[in-house]
C-alpha atoms as a PDB file:
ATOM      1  CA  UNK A   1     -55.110 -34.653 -30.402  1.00  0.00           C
ATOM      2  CA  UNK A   2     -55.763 -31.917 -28.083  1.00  0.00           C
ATOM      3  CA  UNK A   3     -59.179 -30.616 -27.000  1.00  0.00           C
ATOM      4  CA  UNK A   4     -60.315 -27.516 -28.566  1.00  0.00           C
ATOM      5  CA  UNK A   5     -62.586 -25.295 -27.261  1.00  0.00           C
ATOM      6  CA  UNK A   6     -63.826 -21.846 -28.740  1.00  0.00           C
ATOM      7  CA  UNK A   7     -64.954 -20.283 -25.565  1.00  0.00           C
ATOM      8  CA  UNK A   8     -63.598 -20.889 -22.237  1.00  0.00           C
ATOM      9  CA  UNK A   9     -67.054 -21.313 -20.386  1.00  0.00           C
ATOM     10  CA  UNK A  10     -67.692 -24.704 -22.676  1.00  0.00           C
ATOM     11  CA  UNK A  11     -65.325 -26.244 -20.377  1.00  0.00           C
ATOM     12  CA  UNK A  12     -67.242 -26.255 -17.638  1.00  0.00           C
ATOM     13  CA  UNK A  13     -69.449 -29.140 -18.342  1.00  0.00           C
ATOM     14  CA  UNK A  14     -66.410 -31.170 -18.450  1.00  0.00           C
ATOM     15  CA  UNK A  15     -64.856 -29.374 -15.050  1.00  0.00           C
ATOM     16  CA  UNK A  16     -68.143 -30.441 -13.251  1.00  0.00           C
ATOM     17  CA  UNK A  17     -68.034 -34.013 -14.857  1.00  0.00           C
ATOM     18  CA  UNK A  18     -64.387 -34.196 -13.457  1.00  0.00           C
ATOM     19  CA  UNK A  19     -65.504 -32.829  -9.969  1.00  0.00           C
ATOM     20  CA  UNK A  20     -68.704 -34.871  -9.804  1.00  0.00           C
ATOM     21  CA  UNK A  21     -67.052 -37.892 -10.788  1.00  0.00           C
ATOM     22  CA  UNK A  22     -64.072 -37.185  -7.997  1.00  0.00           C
ATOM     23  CA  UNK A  23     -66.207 -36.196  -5.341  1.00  0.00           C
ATOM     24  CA  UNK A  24     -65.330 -33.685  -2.109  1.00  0.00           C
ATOM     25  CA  UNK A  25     -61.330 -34.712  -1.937  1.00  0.00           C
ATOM     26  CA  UNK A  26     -60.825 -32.908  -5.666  1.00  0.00           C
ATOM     27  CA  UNK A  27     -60.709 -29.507  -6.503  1.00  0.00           C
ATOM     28  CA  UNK A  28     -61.215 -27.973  -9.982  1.00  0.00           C
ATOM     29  CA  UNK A  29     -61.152 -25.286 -11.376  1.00  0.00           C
ATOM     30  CA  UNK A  30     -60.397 -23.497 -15.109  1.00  0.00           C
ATOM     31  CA  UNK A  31     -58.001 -20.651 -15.327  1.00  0.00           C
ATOM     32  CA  UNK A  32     -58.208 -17.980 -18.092  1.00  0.00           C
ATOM     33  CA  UNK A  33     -54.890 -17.425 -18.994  1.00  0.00           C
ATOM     34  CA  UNK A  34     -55.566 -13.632 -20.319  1.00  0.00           C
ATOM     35  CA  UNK A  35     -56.437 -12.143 -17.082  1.00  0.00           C
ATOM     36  CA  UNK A  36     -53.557 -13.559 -14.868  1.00  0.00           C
ATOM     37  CA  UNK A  37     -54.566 -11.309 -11.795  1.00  0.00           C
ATOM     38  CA  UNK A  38     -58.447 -12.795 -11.637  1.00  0.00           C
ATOM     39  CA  UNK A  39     -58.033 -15.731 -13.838  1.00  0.00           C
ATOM     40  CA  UNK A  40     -60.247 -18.220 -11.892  1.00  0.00           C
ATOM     41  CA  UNK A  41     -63.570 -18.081 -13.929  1.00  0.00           C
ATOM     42  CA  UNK A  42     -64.608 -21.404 -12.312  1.00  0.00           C
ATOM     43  CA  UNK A  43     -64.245 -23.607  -9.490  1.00  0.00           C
ATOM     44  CA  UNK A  44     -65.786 -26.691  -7.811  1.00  0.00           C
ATOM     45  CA  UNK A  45     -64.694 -27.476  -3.748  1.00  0.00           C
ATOM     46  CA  UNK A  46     -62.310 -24.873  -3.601  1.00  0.00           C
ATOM     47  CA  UNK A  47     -62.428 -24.518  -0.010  1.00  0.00           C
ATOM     48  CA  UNK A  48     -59.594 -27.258  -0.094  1.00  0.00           C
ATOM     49  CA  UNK A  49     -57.788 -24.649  -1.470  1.00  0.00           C
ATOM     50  CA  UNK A  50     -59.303 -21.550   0.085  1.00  0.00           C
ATOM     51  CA  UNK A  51     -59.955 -20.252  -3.445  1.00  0.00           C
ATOM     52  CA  UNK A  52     -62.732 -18.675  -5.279  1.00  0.00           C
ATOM     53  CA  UNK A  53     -64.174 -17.259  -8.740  1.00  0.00           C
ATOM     54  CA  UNK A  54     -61.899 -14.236  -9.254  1.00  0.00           C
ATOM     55  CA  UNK A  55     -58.385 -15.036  -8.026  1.00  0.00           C
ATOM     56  CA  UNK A  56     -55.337 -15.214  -9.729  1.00  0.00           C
ATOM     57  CA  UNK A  57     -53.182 -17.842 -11.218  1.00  0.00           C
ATOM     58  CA  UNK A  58     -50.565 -19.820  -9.369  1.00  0.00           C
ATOM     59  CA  UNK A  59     -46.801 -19.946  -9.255  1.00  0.00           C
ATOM     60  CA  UNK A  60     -46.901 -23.157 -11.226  1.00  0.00           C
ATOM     61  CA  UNK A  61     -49.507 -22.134 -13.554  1.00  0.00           C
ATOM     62  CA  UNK A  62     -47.409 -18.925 -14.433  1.00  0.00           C
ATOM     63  CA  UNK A  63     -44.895 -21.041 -15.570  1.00  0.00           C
ATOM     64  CA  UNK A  64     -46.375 -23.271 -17.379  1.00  0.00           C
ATOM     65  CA  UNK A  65     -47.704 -20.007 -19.162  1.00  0.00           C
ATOM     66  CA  UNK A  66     -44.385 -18.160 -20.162  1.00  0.00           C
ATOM     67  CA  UNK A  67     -42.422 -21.121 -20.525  1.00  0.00           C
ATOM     68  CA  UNK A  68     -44.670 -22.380 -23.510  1.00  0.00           C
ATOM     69  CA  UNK A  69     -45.460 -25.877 -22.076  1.00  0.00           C
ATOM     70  CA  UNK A  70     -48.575 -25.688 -23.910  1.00  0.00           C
ATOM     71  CA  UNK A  71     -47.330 -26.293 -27.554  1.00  0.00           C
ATOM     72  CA  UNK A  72     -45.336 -29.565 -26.865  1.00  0.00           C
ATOM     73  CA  UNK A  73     -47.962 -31.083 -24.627  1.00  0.00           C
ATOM     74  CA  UNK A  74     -51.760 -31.131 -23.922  1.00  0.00           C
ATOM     75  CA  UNK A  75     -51.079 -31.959 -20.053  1.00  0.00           C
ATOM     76  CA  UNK A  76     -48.877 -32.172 -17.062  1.00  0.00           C
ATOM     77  CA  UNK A  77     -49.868 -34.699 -14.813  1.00  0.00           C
ATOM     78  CA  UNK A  78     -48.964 -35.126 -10.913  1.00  0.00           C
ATOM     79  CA  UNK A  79     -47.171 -32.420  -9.549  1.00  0.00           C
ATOM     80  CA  UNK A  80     -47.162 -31.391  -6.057  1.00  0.00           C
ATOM     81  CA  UNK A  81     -49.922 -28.923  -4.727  1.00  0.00           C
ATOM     82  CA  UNK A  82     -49.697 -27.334  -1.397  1.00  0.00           C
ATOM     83  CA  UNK A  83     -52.162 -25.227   0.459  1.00  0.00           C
ATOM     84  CA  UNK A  84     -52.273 -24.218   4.365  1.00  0.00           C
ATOM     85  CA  UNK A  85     -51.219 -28.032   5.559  1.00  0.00           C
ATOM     86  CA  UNK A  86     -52.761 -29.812   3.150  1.00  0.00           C
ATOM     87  CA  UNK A  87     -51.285 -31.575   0.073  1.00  0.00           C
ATOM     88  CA  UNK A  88     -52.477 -32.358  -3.181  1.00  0.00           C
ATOM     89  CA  UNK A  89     -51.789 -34.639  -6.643  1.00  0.00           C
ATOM     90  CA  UNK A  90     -52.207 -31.620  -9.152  1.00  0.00           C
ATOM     91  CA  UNK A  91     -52.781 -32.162 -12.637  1.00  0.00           C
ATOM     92  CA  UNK A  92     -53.448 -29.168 -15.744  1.00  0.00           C
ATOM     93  CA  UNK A  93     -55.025 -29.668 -19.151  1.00  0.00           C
ATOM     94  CA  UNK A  94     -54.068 -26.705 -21.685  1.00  0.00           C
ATOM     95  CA  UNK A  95     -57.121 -25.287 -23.091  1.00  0.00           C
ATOM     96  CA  UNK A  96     -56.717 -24.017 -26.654  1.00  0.00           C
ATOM     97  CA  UNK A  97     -58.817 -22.864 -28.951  1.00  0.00           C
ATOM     98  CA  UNK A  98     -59.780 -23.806 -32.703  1.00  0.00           C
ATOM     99  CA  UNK A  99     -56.292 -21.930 -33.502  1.00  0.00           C
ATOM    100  CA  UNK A 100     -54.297 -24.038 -31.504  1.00  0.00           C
ATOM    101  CA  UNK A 101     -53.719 -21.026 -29.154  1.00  0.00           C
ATOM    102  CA  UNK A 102     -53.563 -21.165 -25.434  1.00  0.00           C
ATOM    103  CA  UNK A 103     -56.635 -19.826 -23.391  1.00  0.00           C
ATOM    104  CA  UNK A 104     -57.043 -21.234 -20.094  1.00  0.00           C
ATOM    105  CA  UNK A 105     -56.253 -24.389 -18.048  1.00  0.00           C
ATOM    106  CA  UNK A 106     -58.411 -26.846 -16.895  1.00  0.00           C
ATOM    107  CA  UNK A 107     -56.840 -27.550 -13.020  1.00  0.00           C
ATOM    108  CA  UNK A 108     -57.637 -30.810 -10.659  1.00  0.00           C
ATOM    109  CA  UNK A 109     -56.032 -30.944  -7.200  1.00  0.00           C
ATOM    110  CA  UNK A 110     -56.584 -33.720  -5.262  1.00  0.00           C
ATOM    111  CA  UNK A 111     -56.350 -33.767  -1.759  1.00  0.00           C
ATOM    112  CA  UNK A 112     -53.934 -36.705  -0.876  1.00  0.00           C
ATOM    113  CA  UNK A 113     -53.269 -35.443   2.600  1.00  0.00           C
ATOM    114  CA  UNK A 114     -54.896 -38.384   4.671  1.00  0.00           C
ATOM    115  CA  UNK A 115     -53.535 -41.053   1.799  1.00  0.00           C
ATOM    116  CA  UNK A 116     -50.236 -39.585   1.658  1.00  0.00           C
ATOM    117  CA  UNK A 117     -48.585 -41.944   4.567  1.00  0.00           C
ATOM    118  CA  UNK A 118     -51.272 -44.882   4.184  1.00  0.00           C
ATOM    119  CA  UNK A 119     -49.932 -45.272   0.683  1.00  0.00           C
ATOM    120  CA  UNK A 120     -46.740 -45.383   1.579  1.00  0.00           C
ATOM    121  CA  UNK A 121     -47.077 -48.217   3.539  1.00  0.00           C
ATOM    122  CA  UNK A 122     -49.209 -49.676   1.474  1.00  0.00           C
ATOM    123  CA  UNK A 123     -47.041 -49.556  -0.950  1.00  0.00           C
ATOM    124  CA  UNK A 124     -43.984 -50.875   1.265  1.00  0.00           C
ATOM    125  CA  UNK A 125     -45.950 -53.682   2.193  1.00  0.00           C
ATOM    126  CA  UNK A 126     -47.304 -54.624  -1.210  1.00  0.00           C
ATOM    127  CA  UNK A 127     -43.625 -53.574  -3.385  1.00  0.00           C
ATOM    128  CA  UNK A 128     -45.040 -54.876  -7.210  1.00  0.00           C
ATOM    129  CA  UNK A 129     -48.075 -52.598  -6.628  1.00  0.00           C
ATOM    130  CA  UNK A 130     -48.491 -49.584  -8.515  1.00  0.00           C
ATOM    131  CA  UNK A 131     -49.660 -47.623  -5.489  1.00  0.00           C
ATOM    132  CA  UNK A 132     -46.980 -45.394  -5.341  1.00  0.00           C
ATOM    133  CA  UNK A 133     -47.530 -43.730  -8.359  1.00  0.00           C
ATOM    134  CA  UNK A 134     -51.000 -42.011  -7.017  1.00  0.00           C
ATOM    135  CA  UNK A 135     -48.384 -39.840  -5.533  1.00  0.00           C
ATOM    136  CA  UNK A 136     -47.078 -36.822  -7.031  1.00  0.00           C
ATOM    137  CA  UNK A 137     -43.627 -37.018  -8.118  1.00  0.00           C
ATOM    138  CA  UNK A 138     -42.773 -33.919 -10.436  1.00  0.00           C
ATOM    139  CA  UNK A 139     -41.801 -30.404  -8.693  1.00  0.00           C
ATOM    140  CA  UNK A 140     -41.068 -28.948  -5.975  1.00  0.00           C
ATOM    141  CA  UNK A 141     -44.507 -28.300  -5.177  1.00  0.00           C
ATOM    142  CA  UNK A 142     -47.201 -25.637  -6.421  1.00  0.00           C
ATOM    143  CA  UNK A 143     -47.912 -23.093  -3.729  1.00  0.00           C
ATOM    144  CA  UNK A 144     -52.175 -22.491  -4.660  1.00  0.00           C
ATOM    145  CA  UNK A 145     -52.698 -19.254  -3.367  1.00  0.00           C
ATOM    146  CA  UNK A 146     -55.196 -17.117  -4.604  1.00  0.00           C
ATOM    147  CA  UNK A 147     -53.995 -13.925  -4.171  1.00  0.00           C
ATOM    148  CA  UNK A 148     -51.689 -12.592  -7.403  1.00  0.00           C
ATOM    149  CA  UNK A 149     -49.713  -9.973  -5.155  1.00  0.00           C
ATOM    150  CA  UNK A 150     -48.842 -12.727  -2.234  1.00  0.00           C
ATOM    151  CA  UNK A 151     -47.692 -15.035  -4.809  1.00  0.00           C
ATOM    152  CA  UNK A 152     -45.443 -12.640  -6.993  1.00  0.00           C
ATOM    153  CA  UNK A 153     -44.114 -11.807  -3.673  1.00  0.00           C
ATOM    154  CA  UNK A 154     -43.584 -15.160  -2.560  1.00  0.00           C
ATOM    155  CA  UNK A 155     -42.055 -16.374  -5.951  1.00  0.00           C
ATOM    156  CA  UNK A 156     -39.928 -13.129  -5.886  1.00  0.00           C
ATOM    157  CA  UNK A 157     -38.245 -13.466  -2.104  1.00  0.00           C
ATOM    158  CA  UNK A 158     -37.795 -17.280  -3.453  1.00  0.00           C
ATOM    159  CA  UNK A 159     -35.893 -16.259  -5.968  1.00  0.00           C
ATOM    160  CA  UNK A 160     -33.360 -13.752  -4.248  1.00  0.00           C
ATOM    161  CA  UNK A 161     -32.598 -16.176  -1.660  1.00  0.00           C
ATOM    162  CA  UNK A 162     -31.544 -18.515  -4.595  1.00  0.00           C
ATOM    163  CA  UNK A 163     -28.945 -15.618  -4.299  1.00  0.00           C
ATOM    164  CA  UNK A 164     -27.663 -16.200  -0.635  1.00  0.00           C
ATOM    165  CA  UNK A 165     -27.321 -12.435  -0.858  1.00  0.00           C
ATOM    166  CA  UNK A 166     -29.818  -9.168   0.830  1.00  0.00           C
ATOM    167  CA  UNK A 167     -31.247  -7.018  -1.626  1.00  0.00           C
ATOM    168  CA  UNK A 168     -29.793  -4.182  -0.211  1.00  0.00           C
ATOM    169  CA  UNK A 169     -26.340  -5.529  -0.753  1.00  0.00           C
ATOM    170  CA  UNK A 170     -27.234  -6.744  -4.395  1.00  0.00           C
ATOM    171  CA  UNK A 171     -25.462  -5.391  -7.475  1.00  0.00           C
ATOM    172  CA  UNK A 172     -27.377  -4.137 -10.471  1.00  0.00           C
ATOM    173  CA  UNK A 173     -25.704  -7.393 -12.344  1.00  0.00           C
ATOM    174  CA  UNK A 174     -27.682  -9.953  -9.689  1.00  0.00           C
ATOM    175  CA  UNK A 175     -30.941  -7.837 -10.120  1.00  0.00           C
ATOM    176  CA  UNK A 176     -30.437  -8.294 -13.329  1.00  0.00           C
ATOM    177  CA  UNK A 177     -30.063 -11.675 -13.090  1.00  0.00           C
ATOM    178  CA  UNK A 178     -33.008 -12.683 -10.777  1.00  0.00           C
ATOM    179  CA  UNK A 179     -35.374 -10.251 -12.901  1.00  0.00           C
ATOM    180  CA  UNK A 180     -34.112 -12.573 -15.952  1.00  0.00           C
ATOM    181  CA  UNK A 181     -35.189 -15.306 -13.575  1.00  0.00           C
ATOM    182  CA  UNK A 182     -38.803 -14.005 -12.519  1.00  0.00           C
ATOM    183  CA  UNK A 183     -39.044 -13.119 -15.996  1.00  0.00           C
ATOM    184  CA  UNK A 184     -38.937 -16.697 -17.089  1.00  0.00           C
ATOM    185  CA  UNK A 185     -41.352 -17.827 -14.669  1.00  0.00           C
ATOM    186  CA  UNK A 186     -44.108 -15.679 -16.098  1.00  0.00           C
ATOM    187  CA  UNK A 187     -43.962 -12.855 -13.041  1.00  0.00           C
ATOM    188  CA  UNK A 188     -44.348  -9.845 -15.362  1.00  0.00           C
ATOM    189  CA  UNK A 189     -47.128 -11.305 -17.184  1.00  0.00           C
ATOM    190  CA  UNK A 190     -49.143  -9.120 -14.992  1.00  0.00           C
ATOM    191  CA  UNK A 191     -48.048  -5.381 -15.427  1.00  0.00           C
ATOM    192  CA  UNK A 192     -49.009  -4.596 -12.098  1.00  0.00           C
ATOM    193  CA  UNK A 193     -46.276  -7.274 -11.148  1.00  0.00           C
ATOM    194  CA  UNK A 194     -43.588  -4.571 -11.593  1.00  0.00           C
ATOM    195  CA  UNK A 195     -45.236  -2.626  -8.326  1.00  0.00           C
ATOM    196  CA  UNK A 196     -44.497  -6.083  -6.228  1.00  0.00           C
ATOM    197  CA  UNK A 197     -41.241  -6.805  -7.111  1.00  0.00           C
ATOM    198  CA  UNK A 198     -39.327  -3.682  -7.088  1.00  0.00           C
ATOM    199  CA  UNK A 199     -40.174  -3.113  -3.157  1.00  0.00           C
ATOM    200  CA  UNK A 200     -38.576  -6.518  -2.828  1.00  0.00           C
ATOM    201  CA  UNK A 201     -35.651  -5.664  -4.468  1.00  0.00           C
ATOM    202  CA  UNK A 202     -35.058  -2.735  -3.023  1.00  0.00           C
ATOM    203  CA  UNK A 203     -35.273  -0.543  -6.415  1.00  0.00           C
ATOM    204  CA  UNK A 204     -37.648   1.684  -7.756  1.00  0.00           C
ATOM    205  CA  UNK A 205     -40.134   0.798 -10.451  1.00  0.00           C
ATOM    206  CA  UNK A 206     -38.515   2.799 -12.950  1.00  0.00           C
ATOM    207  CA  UNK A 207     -35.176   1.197 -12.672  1.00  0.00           C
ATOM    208  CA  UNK A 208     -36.887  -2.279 -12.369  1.00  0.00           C
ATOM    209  CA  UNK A 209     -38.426  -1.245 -16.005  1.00  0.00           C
ATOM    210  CA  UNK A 210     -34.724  -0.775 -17.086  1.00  0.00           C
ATOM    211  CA  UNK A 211     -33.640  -3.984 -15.764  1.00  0.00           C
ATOM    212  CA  UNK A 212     -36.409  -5.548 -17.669  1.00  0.00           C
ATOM    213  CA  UNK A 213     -35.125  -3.633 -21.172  1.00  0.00           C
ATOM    214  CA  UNK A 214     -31.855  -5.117 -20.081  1.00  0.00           C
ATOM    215  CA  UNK A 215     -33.260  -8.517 -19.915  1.00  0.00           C
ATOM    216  CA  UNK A 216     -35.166  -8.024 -23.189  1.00  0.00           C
END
């Protein structure tokens, strides 16, 4: 049974447990889901990251918001993390409340940058351990930035050169379809997202509002 929690700041007995317990090599922090621009409302070592009390939400935890992860799990468990040259072994608890709705997420990333290549030898030389698994597996990596414009931007150019084509030479129908695509990984969950993204596709905002009433 998942945790429930009325209030987001009764989590953070628990996030300090977690960081205490981990030490320097972990950060966490918990994300409040309704206020996607500033949603970091606590965080322990977050110079690993670079991040701080008041930045937004990830790429990955954007996702994990829109696509509804939340109501047929009560974790994901070690995905990739990436910030400046480091890596870390991420891991997200959903954080619901007594109505089984989703209101933040509980977020430890642990820095596996010096362990990443000793465990792979480790693991070469000792095959029937299970030291490979300390390494994350699912993704293609979270990108944890902490600034929400830099990573609607960065998710957005991602997307259109899914497309192999320039924005300039798009057609309304591939807007369309990338818009459909940011769309489903959470971008317009900030309404200041709209400002971002049209630049990038070369439109205005009004005709990147009718391109999301097409996609609606």
């Amino acid at each position: 049974m998942a945790l429930s929690f009325e209030h987001l700041e009764d989590t953070f007995p628990l996030a300090n447990f977690i960081a205490d317990a981990l030490g320097e090599i972990a950060e966490v922090l918990v994300h409040d889901v309704n206020d996607p621009k500033k949603s970091i409302i606590f965080i322990r070592n977050g110079n690993l990251s670079g991040r701080k009390v008041g930045d937004g939400v990830t790429d990955q935890a954007l996702k994990l918001i829109q696509t509804g992860e939340s109501n047929v799990r009560d974790y994901v468990s070690g995905y990739k993390g990436a910030a400046h040259n480091q890596e870390f072994r991420s891991s997200t608890l959903f954080i619901k409340n007594s109505k089984g709705e989703l209101i933040g997420l509980l977020c430890i990333n642990v820095d596996i940058t010096g362990f990443k290549d000793t465990l792979s030898l480790l693991s070469k030389l000792v095959p029937d351990s299970n030291l490979h698994d300390m390494l994350p597996t699912i993704g293609h990596g979270e990108n944890l930035q902490g600034d929400w414009s830099e990573t609607i931007r960065r998710i957005t150019r991602d997307t259109v050169a899914q497309y192999g084509v320039s924005p300039t030479r798009m057609t309304s129908s591939e807007r369309i379809n990338i818009v459909r695509d940011l769309k489903n990984n959470g971008v317009f969950l900030m309404k200041s997202a709209v400002n971002v993204v049209a630049p990038e596709l070369g439109c205005s905002v009004s005709t990147l509002y009718r391109y999301l009433q097409n996609v609606n």
